[in-house]
Protein backbone atom coordinates (compact mmCIF):
# COMPACT_ATOMS: atom_id res chain seq x y z
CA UNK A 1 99.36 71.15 126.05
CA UNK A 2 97.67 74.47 126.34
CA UNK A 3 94.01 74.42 125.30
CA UNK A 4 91.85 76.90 123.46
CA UNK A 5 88.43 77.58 125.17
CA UNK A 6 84.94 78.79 124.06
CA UNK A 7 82.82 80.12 126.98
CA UNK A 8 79.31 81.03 125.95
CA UNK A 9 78.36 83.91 127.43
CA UNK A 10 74.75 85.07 128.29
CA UNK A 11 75.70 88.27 128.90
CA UNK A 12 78.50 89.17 126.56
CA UNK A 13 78.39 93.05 125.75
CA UNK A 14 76.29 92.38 122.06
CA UNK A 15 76.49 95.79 120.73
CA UNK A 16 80.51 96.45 121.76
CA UNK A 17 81.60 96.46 117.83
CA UNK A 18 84.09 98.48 116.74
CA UNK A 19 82.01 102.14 115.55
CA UNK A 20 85.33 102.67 112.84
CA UNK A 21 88.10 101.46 110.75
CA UNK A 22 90.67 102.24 113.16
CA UNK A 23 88.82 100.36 116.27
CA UNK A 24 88.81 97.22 114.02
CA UNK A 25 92.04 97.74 113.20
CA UNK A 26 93.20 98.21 116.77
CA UNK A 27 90.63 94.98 117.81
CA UNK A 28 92.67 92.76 114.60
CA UNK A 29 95.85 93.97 116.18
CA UNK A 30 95.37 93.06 119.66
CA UNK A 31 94.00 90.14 118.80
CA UNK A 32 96.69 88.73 117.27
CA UNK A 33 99.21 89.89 119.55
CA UNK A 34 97.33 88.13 122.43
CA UNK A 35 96.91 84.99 121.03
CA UNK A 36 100.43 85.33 119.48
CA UNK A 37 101.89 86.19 123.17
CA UNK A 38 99.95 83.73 125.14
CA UNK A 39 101.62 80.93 122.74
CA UNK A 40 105.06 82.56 123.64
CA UNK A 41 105.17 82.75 127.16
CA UNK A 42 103.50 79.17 127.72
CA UNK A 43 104.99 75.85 126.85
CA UNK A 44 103.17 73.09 125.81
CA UNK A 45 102.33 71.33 128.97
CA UNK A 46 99.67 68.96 129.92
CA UNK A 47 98.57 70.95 133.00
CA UNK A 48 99.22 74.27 130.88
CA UNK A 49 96.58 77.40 131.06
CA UNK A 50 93.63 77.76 128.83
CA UNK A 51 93.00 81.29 127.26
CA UNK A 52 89.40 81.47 126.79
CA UNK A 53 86.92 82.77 124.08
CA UNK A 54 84.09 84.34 124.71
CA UNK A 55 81.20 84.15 122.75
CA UNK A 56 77.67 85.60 123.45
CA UNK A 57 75.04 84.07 122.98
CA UNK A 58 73.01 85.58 120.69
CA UNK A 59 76.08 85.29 117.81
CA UNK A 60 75.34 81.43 118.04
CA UNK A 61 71.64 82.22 117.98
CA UNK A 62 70.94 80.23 121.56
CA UNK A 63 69.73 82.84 123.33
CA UNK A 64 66.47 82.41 121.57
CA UNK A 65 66.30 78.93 120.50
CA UNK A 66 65.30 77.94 116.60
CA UNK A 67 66.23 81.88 115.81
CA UNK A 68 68.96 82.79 113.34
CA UNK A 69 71.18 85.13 114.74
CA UNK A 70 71.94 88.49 112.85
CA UNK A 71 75.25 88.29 111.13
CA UNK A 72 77.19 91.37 112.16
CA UNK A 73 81.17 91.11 111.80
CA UNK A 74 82.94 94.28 112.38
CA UNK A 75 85.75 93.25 109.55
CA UNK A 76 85.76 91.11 106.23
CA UNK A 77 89.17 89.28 105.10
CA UNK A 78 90.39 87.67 102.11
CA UNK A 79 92.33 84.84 103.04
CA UNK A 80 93.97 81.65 102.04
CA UNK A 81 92.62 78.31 101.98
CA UNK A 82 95.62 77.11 103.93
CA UNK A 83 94.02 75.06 107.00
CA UNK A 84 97.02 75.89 109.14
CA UNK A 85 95.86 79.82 108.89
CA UNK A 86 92.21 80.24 110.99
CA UNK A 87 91.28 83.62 110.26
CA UNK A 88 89.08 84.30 113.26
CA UNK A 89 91.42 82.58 115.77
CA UNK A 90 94.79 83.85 114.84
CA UNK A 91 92.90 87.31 115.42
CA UNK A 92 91.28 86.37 118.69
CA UNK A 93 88.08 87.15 117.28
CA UNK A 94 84.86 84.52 118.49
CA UNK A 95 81.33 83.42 116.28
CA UNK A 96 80.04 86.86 114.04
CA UNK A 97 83.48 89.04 114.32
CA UNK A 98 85.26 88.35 110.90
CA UNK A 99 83.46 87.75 107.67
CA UNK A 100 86.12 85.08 106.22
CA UNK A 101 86.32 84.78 102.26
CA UNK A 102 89.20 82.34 101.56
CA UNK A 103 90.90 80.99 98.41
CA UNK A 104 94.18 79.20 97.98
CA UNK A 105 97.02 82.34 97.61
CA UNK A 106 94.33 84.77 98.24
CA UNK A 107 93.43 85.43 94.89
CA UNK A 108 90.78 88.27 94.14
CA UNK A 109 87.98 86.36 91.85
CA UNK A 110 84.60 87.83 90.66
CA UNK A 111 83.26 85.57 93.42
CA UNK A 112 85.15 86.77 96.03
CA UNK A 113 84.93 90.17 94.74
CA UNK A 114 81.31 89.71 95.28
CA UNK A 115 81.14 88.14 98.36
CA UNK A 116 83.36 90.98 99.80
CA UNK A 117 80.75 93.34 98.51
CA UNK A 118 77.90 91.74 99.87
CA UNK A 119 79.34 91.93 103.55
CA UNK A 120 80.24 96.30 102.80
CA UNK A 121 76.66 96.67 101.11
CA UNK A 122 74.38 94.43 103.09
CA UNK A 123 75.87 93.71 106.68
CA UNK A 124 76.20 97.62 107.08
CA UNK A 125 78.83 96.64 110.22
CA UNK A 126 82.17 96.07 108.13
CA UNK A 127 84.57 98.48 109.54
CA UNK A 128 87.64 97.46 107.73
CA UNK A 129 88.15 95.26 104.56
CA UNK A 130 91.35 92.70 104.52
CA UNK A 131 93.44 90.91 102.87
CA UNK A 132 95.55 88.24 104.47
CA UNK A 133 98.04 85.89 103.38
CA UNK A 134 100.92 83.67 104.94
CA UNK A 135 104.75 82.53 104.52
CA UNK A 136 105.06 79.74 102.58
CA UNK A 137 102.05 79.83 100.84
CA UNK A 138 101.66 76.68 98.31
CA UNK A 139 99.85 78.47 95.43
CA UNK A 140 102.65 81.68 95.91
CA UNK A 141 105.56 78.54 95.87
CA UNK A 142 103.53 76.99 91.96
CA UNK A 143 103.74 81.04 90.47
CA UNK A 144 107.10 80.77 91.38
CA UNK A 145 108.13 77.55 90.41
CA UNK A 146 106.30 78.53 86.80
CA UNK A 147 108.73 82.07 86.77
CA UNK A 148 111.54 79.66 87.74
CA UNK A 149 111.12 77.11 85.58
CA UNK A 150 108.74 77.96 82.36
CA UNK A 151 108.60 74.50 81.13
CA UNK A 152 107.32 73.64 84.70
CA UNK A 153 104.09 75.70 83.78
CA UNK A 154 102.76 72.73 81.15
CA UNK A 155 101.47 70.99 83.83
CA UNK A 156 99.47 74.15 85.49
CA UNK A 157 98.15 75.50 81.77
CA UNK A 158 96.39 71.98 81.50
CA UNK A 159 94.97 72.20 84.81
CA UNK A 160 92.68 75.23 83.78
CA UNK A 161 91.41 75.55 87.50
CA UNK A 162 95.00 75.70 88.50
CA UNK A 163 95.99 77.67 86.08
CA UNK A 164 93.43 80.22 87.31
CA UNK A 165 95.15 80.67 90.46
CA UNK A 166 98.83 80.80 89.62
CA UNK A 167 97.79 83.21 86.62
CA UNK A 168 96.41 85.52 89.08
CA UNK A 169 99.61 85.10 90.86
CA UNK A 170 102.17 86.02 88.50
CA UNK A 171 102.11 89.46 88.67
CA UNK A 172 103.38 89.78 92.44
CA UNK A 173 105.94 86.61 91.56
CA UNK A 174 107.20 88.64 88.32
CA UNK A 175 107.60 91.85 91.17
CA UNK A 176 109.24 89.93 93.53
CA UNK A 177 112.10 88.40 91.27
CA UNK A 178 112.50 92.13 89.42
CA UNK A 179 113.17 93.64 93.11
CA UNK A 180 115.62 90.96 93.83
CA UNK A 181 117.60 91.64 90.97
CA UNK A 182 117.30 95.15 91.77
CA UNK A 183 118.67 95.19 95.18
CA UNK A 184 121.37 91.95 95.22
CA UNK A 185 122.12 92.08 91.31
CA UNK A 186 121.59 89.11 89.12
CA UNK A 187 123.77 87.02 90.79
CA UNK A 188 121.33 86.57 93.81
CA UNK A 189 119.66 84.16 91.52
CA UNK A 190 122.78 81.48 92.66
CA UNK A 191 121.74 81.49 96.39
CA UNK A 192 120.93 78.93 98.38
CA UNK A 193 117.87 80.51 100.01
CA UNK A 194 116.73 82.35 96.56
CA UNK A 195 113.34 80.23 96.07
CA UNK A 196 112.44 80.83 99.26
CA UNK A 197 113.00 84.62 99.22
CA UNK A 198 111.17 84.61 96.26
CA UNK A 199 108.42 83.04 97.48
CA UNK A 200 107.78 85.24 100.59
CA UNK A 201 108.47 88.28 99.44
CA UNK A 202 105.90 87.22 96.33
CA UNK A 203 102.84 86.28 99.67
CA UNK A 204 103.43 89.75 100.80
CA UNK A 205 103.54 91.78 97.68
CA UNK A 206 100.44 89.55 96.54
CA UNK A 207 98.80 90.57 99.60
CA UNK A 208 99.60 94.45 99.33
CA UNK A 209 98.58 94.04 95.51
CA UNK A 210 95.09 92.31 96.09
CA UNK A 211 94.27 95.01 99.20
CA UNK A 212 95.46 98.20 96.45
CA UNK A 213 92.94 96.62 93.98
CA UNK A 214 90.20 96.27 96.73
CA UNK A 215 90.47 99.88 97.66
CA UNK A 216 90.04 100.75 93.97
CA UNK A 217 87.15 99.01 93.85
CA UNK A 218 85.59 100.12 96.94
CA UNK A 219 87.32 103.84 96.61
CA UNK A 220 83.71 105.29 96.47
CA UNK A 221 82.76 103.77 99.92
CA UNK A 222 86.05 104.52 101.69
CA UNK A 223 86.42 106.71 104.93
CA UNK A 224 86.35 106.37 109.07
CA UNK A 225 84.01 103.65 108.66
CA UNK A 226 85.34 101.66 106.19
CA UNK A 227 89.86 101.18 105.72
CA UNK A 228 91.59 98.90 103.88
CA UNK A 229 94.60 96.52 104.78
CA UNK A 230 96.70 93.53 104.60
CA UNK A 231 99.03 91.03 106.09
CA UNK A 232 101.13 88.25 105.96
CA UNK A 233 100.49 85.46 108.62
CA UNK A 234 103.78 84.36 109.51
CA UNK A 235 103.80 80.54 110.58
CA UNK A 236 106.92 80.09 112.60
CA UNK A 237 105.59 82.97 114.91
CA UNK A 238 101.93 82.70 114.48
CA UNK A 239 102.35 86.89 113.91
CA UNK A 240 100.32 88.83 111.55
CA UNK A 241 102.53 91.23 110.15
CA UNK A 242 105.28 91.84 107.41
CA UNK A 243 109.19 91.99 106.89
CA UNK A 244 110.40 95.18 108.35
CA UNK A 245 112.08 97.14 105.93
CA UNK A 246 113.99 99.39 108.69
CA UNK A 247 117.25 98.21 110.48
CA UNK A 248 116.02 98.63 113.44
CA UNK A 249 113.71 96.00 115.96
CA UNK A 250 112.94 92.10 114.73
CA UNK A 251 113.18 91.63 111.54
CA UNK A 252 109.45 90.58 111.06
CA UNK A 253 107.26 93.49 112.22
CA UNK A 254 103.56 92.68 113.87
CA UNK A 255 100.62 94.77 112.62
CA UNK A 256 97.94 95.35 109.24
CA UNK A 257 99.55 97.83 106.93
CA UNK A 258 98.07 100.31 103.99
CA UNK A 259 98.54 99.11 100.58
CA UNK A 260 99.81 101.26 98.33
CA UNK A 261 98.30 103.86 96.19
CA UNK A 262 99.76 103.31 92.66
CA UNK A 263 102.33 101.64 90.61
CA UNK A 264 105.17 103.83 92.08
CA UNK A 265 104.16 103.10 95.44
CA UNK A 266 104.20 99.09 94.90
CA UNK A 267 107.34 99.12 93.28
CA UNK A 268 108.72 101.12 96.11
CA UNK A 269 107.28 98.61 98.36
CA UNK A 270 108.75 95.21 96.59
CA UNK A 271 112.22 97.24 96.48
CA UNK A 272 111.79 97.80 100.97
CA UNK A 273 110.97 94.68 101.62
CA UNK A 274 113.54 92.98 99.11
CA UNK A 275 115.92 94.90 101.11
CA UNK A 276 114.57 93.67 104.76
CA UNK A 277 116.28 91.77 106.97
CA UNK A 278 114.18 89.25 106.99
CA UNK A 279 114.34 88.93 103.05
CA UNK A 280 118.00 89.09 102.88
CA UNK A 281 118.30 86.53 105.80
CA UNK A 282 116.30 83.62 103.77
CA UNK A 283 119.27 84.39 101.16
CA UNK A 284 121.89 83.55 103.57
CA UNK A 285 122.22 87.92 105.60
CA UNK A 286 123.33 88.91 101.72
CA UNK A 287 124.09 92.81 101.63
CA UNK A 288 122.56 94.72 98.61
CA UNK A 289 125.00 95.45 95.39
């Protein structure tokens, strides 16, 4: 099967970072779409091709031995603790790129709050802040099993770590199931593929929710060298990106998108996406009452 290569490199360009948020945005982008393409167009074959990684040197700190090397990512992401979603690699980022906080469904702590602010205030080479989740997402799929089925949520409350999580969670679940109704009437709550709509519509308005309260937060610091975004880490595809709420093109669209500004905006948002193709295919290609 293909194979996934790191090549140290003694004389990687060190200093190429991106200079603002839209070259790390453009860098997270690419990335993705590279590593996302190169699994496409090559099957898994023994004598397959190997993409390779470079990595310089000096971000593994062997260029001068029994040195630490200077940490200097050019983005920092919120992610989940999913093992099957690799920040840095599904980016095609190497060693000091990404500055990876991750938590199961994402969820925006004091800790990671503050871990997040220590890369802005201290690294001083964060271009763009992120927030990253993925389809299927086990601590999105307990929220919603708890809106589903209250009784369900004994087991959680006495759990207090748990309960933590799928607390934080509840808001985007409760959003989710409100837009639903909204678009297919109550009746969508009989289909086959309802859970499962719920659920992934619920990872990406989590994801747009937690990026609108980091920009808050970080509003005074905001500009061409620091942006905020988000995405959902679809993986079937291995695609960063979200359900496209237009009729046109695939129904899962590639790319890091703007959270919204305010409650109107999000409730806009959950009311698109409920609407997507994508969305309505999970429920079976249901058209909106």
């Amino acid at each position: 099967m293909p194979e996934l290569s790191w090549q140290q490199q003694s004389d990687a360009p060190v200093g190429a970072r991106p200079r603002s948020a839209a070259e790390a945005h453009g860098a997270l982008v690419a990335g993705n779409l590279a590593f996302t393409r190169f699994l496409d167009e090559h099957p898994l074959t023994a004598d397959g091709p190997r993409p390779v990684m470079h990595i310089a040197l000096e971000d593994l700190g062997l260029s001068r031995p029994g040195t630490a090397p200077t940490q200097r990512p050019f983005a920092a992401f919120l992610g989940c603790a999913d093992a099957r979603v690799p920040v840095e690699i599904i980016f095609g980022q190497a060693a000091n790129d990404v500055f990876v906080v991750r938590v199961a469904g994402n969820v925006l702590g004091s800790e990671c709050l503050g871990s997040l602010d220590f890369a802005v205030e201290q690294l001083r080479t964060v271009r763009l802040l992120g927030v990253l989740g993925h389809t299927g997402c086990g601590a999105v799929t307990a929220a919603v099993d708890a809106f589903l089925v209250p009784s369900s949520y004994l087991g959680v409350a006495a759990n207090l770590p748990l309960q933590s999580i799928v607390a934080a969670l509840l808001a985007p679940v409760r959003a989710a199931f409100h837009a639903l109704e909204e678009v297919y009437g109550p009746t969508v709550a009989n289909r086959a593929g309802y859970r499962a709509a719920a659920v992934d519509l619920s990872v990406v308005l989590n994801a747009a929710l937690v990026a609108a309260v980091l920009r808050h937060n970080f509003r005074q610091r905001l500009g061409e060298q620091l942006g905020i975004t988000y995405g959902v880490y679809h993986l079937g595809s291995r695609s960063v990106g979200s359900p496209n709420p237009t009729a046109d093109g695939d129904p899962w669209q590639s790319g890091l998108f703007e959270p919204p500004h305010d409650e109107t905006g999000f409730a806009a948002l959950a009311g698109q996406l409920a609407r997507s193709r994508f969305i309505a295919g999970l429920l079976g290609d249901i058209q909106p009452a």
